[in-house]
N, C-alpha and C. Protein backbone atom coordinates (compact mmCIF):
# COMPACT_ATOMS: atom_id res chain seq x y z
N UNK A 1 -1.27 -6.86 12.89
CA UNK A 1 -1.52 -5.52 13.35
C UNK A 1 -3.02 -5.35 13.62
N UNK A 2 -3.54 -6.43 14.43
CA UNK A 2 -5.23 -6.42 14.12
C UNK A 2 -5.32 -5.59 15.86
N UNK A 3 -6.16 -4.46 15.51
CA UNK A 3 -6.45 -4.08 16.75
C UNK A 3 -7.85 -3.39 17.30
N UNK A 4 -8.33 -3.26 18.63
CA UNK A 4 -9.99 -3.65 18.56
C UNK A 4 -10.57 -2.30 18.87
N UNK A 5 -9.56 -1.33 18.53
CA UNK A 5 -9.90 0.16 18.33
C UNK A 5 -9.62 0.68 17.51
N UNK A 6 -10.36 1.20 16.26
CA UNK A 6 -10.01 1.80 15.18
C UNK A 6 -9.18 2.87 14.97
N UNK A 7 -9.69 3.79 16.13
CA UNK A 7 -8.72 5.04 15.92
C UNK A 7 -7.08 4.81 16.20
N UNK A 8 -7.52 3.94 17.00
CA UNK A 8 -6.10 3.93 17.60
C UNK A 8 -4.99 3.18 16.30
N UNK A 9 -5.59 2.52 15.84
CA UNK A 9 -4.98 1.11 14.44
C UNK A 9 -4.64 2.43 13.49
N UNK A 10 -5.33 3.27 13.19
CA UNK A 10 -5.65 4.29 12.26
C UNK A 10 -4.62 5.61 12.58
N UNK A 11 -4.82 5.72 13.52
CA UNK A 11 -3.11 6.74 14.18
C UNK A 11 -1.85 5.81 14.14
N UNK A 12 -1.63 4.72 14.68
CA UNK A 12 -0.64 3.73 14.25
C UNK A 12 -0.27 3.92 13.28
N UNK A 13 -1.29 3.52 11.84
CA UNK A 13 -0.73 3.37 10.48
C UNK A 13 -0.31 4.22 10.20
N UNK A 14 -1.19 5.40 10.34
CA UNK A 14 -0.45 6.86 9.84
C UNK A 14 0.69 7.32 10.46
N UNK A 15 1.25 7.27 11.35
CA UNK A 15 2.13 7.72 11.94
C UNK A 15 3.58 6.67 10.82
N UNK A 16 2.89 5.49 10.78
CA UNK A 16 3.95 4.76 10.02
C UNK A 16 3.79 5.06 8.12
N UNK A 17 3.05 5.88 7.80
CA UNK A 17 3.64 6.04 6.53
C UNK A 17 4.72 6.85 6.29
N UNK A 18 5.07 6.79 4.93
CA UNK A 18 6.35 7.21 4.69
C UNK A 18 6.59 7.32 3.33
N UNK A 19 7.45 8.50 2.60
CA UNK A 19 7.53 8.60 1.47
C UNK A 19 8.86 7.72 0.87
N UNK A 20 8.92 6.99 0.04
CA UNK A 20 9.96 5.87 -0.12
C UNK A 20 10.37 5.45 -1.87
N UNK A 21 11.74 5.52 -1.75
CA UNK A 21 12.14 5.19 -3.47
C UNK A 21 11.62 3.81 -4.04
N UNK A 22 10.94 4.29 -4.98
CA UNK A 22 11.06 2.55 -5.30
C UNK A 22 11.63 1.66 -4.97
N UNK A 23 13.13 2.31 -5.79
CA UNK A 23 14.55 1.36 -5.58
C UNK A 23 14.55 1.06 -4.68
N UNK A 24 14.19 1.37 -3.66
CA UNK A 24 14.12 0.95 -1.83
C UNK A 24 13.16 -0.63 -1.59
N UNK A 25 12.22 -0.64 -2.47
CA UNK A 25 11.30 -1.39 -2.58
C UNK A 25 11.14 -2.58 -3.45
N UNK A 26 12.11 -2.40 -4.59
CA UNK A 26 12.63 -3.47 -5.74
C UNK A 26 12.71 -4.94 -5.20
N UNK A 27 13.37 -4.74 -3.98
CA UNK A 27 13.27 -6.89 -3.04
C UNK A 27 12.54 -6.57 -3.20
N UNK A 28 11.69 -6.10 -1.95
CA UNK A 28 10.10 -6.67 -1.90
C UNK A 28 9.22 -6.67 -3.08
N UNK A 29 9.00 -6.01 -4.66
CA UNK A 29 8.16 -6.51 -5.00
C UNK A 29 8.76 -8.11 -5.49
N UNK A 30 10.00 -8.24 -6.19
CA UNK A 30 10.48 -9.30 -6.12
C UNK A 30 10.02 -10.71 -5.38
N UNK A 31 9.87 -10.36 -4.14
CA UNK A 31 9.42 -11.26 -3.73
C UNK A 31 8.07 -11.00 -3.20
N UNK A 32 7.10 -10.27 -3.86
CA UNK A 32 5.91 -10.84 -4.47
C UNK A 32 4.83 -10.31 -3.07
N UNK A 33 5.68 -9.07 -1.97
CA UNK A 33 4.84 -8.29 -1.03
C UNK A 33 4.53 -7.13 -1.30
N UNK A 34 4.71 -6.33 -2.40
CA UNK A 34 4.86 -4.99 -2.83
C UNK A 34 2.73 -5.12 -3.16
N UNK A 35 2.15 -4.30 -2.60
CA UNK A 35 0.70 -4.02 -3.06
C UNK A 35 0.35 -2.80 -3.62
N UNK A 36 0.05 -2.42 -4.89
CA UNK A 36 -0.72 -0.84 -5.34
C UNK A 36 -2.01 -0.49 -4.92
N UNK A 37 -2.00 0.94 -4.08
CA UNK A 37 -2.93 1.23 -3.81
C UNK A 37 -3.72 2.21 -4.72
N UNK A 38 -4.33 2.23 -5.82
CA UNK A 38 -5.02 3.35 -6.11
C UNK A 38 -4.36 4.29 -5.91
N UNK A 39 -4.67 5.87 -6.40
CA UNK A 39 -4.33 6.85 -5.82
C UNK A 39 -5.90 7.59 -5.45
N UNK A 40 -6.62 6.73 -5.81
CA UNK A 40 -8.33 7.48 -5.59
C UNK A 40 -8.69 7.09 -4.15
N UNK A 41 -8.02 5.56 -3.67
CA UNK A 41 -7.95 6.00 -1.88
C UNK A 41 -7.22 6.02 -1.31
N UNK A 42 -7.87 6.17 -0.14
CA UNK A 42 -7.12 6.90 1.17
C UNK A 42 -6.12 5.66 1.25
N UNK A 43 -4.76 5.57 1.60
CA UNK A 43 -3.42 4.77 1.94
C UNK A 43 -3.84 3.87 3.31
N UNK A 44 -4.82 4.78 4.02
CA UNK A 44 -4.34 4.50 5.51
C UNK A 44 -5.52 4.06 5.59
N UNK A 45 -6.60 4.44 4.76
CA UNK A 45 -7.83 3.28 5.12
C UNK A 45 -7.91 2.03 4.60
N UNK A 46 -6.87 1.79 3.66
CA UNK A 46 -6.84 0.43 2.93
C UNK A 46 -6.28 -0.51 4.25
N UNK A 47 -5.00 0.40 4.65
CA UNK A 47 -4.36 -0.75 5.53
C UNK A 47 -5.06 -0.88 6.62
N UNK A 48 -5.63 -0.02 7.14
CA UNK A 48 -6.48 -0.55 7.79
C UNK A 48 -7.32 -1.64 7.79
N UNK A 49 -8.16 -1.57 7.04
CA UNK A 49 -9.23 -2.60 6.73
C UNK A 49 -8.04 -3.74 6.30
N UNK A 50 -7.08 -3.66 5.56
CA UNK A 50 -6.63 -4.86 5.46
C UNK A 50 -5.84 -5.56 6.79
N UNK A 51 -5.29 -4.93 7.81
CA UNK A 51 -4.69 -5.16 9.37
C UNK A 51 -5.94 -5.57 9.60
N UNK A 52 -7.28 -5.33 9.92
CA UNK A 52 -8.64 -5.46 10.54
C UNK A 52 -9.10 -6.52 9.74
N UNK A 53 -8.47 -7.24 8.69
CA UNK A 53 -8.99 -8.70 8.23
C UNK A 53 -10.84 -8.36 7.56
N UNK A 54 -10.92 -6.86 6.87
CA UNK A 54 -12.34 -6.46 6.57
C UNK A 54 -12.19 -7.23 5.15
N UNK A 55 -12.23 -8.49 4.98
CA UNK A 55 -11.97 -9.29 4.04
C UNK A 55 -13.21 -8.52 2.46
N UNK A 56 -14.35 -8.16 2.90
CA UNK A 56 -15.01 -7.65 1.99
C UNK A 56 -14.79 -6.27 1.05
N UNK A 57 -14.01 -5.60 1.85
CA UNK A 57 -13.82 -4.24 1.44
C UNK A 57 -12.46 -4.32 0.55
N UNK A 58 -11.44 -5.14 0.93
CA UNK A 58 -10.43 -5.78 0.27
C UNK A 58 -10.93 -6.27 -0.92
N UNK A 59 -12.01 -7.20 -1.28
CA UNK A 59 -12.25 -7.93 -2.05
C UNK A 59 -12.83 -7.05 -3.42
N UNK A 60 -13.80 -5.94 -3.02
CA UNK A 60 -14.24 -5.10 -3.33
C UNK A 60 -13.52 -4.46 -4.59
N UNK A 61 -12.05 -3.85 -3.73
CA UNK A 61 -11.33 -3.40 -4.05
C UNK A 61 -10.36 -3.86 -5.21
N UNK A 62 -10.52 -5.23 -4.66
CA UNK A 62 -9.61 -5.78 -5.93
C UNK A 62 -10.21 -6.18 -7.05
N UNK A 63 -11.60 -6.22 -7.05
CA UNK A 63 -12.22 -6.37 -7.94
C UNK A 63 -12.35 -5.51 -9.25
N UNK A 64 -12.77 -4.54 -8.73
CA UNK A 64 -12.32 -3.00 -8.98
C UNK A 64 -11.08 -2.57 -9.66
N UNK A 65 -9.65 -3.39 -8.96
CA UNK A 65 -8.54 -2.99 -9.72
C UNK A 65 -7.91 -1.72 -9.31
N UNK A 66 -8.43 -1.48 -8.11
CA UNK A 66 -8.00 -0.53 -6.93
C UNK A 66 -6.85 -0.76 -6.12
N UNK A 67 -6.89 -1.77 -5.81
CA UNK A 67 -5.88 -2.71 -4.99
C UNK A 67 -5.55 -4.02 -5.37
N UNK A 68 -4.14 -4.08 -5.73
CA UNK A 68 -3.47 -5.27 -6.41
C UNK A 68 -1.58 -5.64 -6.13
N UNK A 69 -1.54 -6.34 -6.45
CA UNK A 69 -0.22 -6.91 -6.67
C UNK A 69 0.45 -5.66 -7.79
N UNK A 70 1.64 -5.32 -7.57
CA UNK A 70 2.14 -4.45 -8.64
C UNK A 70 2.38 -5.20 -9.82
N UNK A 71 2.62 -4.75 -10.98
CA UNK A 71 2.66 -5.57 -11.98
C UNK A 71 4.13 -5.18 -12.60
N UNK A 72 4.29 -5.76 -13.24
CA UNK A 72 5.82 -5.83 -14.57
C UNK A 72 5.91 -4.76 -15.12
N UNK A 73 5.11 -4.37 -15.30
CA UNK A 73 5.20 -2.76 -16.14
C UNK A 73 5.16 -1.79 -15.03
N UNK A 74 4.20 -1.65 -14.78
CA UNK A 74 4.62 -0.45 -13.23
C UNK A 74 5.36 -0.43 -12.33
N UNK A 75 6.04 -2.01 -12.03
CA UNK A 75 7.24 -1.87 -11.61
C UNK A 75 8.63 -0.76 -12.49
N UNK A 76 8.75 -1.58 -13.67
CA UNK A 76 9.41 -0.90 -14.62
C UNK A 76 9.45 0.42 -14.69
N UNK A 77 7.83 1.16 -14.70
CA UNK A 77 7.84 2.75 -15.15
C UNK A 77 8.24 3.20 -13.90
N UNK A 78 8.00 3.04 -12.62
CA UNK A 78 8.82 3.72 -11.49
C UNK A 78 10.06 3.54 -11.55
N UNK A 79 10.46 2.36 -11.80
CA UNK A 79 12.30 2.45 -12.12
C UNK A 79 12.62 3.26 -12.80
N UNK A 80 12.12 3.26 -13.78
CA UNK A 80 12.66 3.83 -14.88
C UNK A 80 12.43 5.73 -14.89
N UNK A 81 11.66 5.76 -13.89
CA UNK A 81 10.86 7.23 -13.61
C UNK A 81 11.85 7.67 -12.22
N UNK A 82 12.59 6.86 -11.43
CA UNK A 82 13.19 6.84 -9.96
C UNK A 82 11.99 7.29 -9.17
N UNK A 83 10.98 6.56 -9.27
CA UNK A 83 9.64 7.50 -8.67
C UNK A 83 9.99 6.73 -7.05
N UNK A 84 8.80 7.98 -6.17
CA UNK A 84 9.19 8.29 -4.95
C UNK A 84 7.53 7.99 -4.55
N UNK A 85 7.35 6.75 -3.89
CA UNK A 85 5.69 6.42 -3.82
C UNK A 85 5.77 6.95 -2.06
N UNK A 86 3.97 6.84 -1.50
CA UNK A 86 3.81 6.60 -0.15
C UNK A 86 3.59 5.28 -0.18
N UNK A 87 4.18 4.81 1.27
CA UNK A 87 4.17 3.38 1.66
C UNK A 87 4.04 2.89 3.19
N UNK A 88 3.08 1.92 3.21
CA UNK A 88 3.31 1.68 4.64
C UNK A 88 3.26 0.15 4.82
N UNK A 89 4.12 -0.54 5.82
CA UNK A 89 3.78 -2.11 6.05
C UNK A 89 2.55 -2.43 6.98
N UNK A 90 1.92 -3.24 6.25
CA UNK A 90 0.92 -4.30 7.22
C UNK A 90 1.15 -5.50 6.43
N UNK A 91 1.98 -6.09 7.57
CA UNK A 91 2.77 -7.54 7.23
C UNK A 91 1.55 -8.64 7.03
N UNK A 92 1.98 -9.67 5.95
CA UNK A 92 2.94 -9.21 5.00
C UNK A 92 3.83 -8.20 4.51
N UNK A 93 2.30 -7.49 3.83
CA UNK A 93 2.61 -6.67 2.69
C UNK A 93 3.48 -5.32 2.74
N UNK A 94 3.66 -4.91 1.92
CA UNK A 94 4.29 -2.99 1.88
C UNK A 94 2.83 -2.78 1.10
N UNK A 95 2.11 -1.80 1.25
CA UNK A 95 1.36 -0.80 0.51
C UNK A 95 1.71 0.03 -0.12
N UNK A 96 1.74 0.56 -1.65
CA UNK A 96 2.64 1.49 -1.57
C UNK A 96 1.50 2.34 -3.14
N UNK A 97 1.38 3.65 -2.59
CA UNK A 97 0.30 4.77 -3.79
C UNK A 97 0.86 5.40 -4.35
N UNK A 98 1.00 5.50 -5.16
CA UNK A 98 1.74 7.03 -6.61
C UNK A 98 0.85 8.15 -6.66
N UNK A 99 1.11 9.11 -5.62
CA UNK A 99 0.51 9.63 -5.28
C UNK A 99 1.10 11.53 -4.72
N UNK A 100 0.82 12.67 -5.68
CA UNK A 100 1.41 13.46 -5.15
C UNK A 100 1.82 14.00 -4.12
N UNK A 101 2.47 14.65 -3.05
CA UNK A 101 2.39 14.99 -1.77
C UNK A 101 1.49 16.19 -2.21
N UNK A 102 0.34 16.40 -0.66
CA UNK A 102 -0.36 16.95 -0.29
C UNK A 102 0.29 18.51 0.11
């Protein structure tokens, strides 16, 4: 999804988020594409920069513990919660924030 106008990559993504059950999402973390975004940023600027290959701002991020692989337990507490995250694909991955609606 790499594209050489921001706004335009940036209306794309957003247009493709979406509010989504976990349970909807259970394969994919399974097989190991499910990513947590923070809820301190923005959804649509992560995927961005991550579609845009901004390999530093990613790195940043994960350093941080902002952006990661979901884990065993937070998988669990959304199951177990039937929680309802935002999510969007930039393939690979699903992105997905626990995050109230606005």
């Amino acid at each position: 999804m790499n594209d050489d106008n921001p706004d335009l990559l940036r209306a794309k993504i957003n247009g493709e988020t979406s509010r989504m059950a976990w349970k909807e999402l259970e394969r994919f973390f399974a097989a190991g594409s499910v990513i947590a975004v923070d809820a301190a940023l923005d959804l649509v600027e992560v995927a961005q920069r991550i579609a845009s290959d901004d390999k530093r701002a990613v790195a940043q991020w994960m350093e941080t513990g902002q952006v990661g692989r979901v884990s065993d337990a937070q998988a669990m507490a959304w199951h177990d919660a039937d929680a309802e995250l935002w999510a969007v694909v930039v393939k690979p991955w699903i992105l997905v924030q626990d995050k109230p609606r606005s």
